[in-house]
Protein backbone atom coordinates (compact mmCIF):
# COMPACT_ATOMS: atom_id res chain seq x y z
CA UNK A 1 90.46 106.23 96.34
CA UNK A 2 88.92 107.99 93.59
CA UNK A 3 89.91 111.18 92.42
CA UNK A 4 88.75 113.24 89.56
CA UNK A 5 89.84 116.17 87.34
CA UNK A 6 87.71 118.88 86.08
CA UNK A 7 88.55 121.01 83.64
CA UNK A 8 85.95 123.53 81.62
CA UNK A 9 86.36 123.51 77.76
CA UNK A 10 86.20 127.29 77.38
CA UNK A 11 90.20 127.28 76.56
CA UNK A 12 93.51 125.89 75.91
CA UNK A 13 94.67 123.79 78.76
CA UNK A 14 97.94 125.64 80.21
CA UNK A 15 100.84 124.20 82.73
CA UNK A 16 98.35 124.97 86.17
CA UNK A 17 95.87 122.97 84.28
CA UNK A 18 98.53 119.63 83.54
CA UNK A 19 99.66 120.48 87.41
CA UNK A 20 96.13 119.98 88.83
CA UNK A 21 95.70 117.22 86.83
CA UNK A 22 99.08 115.06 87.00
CA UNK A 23 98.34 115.63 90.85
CA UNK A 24 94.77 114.05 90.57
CA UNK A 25 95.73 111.13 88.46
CA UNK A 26 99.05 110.46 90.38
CA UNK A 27 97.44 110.53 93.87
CA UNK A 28 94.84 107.73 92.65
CA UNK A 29 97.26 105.21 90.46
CA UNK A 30 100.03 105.55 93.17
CA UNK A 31 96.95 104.32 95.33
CA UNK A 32 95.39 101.97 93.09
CA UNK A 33 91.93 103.60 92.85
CA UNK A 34 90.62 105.73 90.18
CA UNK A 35 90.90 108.45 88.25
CA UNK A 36 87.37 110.23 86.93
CA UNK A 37 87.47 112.82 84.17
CA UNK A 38 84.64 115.59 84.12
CA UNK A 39 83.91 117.87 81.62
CA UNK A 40 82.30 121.38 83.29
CA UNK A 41 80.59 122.36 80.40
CA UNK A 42 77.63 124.38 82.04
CA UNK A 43 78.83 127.30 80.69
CA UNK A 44 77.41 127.30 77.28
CA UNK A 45 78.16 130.70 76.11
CA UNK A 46 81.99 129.77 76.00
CA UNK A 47 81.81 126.52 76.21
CA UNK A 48 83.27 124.84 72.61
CA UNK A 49 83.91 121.50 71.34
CA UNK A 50 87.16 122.43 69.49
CA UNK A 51 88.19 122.74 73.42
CA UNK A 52 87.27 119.38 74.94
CA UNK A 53 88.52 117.94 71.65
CA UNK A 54 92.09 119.60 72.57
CA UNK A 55 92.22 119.23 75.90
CA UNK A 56 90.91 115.85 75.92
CA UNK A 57 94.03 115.23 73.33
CA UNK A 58 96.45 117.15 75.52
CA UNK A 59 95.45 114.83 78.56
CA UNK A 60 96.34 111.75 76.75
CA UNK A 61 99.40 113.08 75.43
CA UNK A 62 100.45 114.05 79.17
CA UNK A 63 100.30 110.21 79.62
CA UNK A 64 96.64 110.68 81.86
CA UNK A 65 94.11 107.59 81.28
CA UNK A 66 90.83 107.71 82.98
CA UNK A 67 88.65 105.20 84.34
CA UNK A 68 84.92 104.93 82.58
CA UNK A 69 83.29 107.41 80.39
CA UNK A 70 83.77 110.87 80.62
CA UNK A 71 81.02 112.73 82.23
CA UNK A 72 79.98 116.04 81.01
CA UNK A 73 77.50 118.72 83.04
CA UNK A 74 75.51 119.34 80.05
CA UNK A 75 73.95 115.57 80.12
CA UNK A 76 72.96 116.95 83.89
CA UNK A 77 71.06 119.36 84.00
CA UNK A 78 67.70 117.58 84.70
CA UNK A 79 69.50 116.72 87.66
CA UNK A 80 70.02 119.70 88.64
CA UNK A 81 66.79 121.14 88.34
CA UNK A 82 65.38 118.46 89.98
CA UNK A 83 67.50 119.42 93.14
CA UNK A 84 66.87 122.97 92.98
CA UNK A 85 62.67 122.63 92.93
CA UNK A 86 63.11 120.23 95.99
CA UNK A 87 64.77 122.86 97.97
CA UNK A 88 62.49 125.21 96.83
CA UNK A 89 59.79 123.14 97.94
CA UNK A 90 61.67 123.71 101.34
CA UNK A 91 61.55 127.04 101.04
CA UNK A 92 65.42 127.43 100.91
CA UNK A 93 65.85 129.18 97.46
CA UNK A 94 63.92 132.31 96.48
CA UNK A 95 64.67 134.59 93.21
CA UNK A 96 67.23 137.32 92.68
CA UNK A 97 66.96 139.74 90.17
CA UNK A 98 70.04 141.93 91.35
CA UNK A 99 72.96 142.57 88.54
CA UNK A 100 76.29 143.09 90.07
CA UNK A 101 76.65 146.48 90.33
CA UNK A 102 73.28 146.42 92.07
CA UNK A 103 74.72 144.08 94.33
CA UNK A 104 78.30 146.61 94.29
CA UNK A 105 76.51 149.89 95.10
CA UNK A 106 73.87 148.10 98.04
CA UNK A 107 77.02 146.34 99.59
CA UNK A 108 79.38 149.48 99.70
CA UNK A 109 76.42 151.75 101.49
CA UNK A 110 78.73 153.54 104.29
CA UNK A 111 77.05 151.98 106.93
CA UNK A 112 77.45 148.78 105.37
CA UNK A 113 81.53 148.75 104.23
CA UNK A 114 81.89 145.81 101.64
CA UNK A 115 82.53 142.21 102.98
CA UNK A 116 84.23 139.62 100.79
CA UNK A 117 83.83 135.76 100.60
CA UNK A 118 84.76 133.35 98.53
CA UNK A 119 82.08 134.51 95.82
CA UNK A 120 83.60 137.95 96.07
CA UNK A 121 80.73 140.73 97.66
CA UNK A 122 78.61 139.13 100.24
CA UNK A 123 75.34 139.47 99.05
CA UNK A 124 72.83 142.14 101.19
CA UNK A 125 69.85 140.08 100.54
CA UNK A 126 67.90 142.89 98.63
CA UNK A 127 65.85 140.05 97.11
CA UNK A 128 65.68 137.76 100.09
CA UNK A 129 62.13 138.79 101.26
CA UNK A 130 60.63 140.20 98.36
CA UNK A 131 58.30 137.06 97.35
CA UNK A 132 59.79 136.87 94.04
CA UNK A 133 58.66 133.91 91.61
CA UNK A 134 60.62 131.71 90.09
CA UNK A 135 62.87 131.67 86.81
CA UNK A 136 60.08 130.88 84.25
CA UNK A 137 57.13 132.12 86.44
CA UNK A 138 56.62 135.64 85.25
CA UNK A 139 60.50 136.61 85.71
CA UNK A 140 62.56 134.84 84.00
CA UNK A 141 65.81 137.17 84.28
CA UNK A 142 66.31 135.87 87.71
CA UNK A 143 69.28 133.52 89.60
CA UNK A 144 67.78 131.35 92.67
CA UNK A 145 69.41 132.01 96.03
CA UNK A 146 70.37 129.75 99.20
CA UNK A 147 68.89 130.93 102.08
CA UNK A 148 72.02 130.14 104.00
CA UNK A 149 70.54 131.44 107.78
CA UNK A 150 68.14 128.37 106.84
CA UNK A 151 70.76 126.42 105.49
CA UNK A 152 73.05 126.90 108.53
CA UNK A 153 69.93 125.50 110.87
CA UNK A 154 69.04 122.49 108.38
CA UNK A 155 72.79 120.84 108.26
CA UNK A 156 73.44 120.85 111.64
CA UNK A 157 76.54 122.78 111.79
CA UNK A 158 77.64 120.92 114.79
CA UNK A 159 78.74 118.05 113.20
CA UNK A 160 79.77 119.81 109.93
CA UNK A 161 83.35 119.79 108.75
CA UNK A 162 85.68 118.53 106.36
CA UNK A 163 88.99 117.03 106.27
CA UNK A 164 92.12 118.88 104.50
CA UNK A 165 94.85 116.67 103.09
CA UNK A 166 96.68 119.64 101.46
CA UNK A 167 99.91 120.85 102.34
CA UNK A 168 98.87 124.59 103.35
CA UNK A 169 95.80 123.73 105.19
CA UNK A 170 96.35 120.21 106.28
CA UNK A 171 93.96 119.34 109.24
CA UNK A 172 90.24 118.95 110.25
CA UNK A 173 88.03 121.86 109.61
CA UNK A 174 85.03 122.66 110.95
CA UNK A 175 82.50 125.36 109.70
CA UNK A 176 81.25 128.01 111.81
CA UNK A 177 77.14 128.53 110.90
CA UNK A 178 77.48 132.37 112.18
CA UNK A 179 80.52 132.64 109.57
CA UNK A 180 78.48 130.89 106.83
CA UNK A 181 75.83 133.47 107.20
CA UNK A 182 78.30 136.70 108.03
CA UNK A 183 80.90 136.11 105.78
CA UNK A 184 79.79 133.81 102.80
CA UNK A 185 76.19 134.67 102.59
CA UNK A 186 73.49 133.60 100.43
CA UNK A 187 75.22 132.31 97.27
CA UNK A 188 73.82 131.63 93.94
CA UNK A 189 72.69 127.99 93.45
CA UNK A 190 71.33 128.50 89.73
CA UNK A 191 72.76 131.64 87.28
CA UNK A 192 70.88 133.36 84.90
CA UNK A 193 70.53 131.06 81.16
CA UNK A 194 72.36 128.48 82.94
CA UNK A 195 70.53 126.35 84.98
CA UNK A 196 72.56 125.83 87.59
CA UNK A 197 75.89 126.95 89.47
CA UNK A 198 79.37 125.69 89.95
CA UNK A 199 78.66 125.23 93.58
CA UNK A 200 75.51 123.10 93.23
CA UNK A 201 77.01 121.24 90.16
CA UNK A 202 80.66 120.18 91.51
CA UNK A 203 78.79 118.50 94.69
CA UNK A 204 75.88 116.89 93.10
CA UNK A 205 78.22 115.45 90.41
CA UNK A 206 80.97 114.81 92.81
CA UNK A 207 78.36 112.44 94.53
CA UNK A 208 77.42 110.81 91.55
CA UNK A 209 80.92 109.62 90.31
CA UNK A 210 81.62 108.40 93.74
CA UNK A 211 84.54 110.96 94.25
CA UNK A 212 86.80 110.13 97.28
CA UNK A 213 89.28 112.19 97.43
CA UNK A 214 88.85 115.94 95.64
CA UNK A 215 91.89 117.28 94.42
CA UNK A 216 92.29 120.85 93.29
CA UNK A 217 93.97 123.90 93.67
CA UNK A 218 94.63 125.99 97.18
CA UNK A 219 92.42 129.12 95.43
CA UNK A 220 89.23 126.92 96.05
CA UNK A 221 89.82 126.28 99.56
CA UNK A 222 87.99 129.31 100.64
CA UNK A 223 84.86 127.52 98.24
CA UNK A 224 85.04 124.02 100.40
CA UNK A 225 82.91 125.56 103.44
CA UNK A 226 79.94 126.29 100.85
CA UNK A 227 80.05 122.82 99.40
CA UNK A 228 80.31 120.92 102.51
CA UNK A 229 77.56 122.62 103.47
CA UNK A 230 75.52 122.07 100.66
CA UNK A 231 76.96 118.30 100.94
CA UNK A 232 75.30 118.13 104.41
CA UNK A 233 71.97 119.85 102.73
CA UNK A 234 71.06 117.27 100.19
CA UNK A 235 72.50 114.26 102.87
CA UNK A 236 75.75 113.48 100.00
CA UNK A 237 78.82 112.13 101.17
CA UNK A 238 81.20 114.38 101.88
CA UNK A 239 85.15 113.36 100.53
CA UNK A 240 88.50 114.26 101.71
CA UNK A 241 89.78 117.19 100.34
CA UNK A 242 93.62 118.46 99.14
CA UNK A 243 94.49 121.88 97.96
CA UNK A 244 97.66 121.89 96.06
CA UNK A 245 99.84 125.08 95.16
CA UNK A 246 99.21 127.15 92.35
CA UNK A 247 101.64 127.13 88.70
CA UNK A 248 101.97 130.82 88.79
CA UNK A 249 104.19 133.40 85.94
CA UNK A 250 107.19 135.19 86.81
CA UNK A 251 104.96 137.94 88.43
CA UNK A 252 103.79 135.62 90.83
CA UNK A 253 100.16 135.92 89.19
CA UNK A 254 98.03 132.07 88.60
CA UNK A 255 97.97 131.26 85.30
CA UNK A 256 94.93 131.79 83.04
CA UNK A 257 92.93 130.56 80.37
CA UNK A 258 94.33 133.90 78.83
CA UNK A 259 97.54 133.39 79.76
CA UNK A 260 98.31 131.33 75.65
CA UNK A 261 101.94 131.57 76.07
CA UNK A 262 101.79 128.96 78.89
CA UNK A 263 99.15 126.79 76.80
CA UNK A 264 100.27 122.86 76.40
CA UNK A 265 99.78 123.65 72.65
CA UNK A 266 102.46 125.62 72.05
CA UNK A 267 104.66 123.48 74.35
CA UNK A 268 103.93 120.32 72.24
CA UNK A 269 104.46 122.26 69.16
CA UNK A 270 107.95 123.11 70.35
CA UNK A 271 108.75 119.99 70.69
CA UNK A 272 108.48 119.57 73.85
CA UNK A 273 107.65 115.88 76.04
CA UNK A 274 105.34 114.98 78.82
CA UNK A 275 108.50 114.19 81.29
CA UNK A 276 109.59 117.73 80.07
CA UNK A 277 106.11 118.93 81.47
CA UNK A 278 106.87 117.07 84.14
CA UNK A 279 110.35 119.17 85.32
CA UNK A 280 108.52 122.12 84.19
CA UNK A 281 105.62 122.53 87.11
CA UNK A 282 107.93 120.55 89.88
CA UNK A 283 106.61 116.66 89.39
């Protein structure tokens, strides 16, 4: 088993971030496999080093050791554009140049309502046929696009599924192509100044550290049909996944990278231990 935990370095870690990872680390010691760090720094805008330096310090204080060096997205992104130009040498990308309320007011035409996926509005394909170039031909102010009605033919959607581990969706699941298209859509595979996505990142690099077993939290279940089928896509392996529960405040809301109160920081500085961490978020 090897498991992995994730976290972005735009923030103080808080008690849903200690959850997710205690979980991670746990499952793959109590199995005798290993446990990955990954530092999803793609985000360079908010992205700081102050962060990973914390929450790489707040990990080790929570008693978490990791196996091998810590891999950060930033070292990647050759990778990544390597990936994107081969699928849009398969013609299943193509440039979008839509902001989001563009994307808002074409989705909520009245003949049209406004479907929701995992991404938030399904996107109308304004862009899809227009022949656009790509970011750095002429237009750079673009994202790149999946084609997902050609996506949903290339993976062979009969075979395509995933197995669940976690407690509120525990099971086999297998993805519907006509949902895919319908009800996902075709989802950004490289954002504007970044290079890339979180969808196209967390599978390539999943693949690359070997990851087994992907643990996270129940609010990216809804996300696991786009990455298995981007798994299937590029012919990666595709691991077991488990969606645990969310730490969530006394309003029943997840916690935040806003949410400071809740940060591990403070906690230490209160004088608080990693078993009381521990009792806190139910381990």
């Amino acid at each position: 088993m090897i498991t992995r935990f994730a976290p972005s370095p735009t923030g103080p870690l808080h008690l849903g971030h200690a959850y997710a990872a205690l979980i991670a680390h746990d499952m793959a010691r109590a199995a005798g496999g290993r446990f990955l760090l990954r530092i999803e720094d793609i985000d360079r805008a908010r992205a700081k080093p102050q962060w990973e330096a914390q929450l790489l310090d707040d990990l080790r204080w929570l008693g978490i050791t990791w196996d091998g060096p810590v891999l950060r997205q930033s070292d990647r992104l050759p990778v990544y554009r390597q990936t994107l130009e081969k699928l849009w040498q398969k013609g299943l990308l193509y440039s979008c140049a839509c902001s989001r309320r563009d994307i808002e007011q074409a989705a909520s035409a009245p003949q049209e309502g406004v479907p929701l996926g995992p991404d938030g509005i399904v996107y109308p394909g304004t862009c899809r046929d227009k022949g656009r170039p790509r970011p750095g031909e002429g237009l750079p102010d673009t994202a790149l696009r999946l084609r997902m009605d050609f996506a949903a033919t290339a993976t062979g959607f009969d075979e395509t599924g995933f197995d669940e581990t976690g407690p509120a969706h525990r099971g086999r699941h297998r993805i519907d192509p006509e949902t895919m298209i319908r009800s996902v859509g075709d989802i950004v595979l490289a954002r504007r100044e970044m290079g890339t996505s979180y969808h196209l990142a967390v599978v390539l690099d999943d693949a690359a550290q070997g990851v087994t077993h992907v643990s996270r939290g129940e609010d990216l279940f809804e996300a696991t049909c786009i990455h298995v089928t981007l798994q299937r896509l590029l012919a990666l392996p595709v691991p077991v996944y488990h969606h645990h529960g969310l730490i969530r405040d006394q309003a029943g809301k997840r916690l935040a990278k806003r949410d400071d109160a809740r940060a591990l920081a403070n906690y230490r500085a209160e004088g608080a231990s990693p078993a009381d961490i521990r009792r806190l978020i139910g381990l």
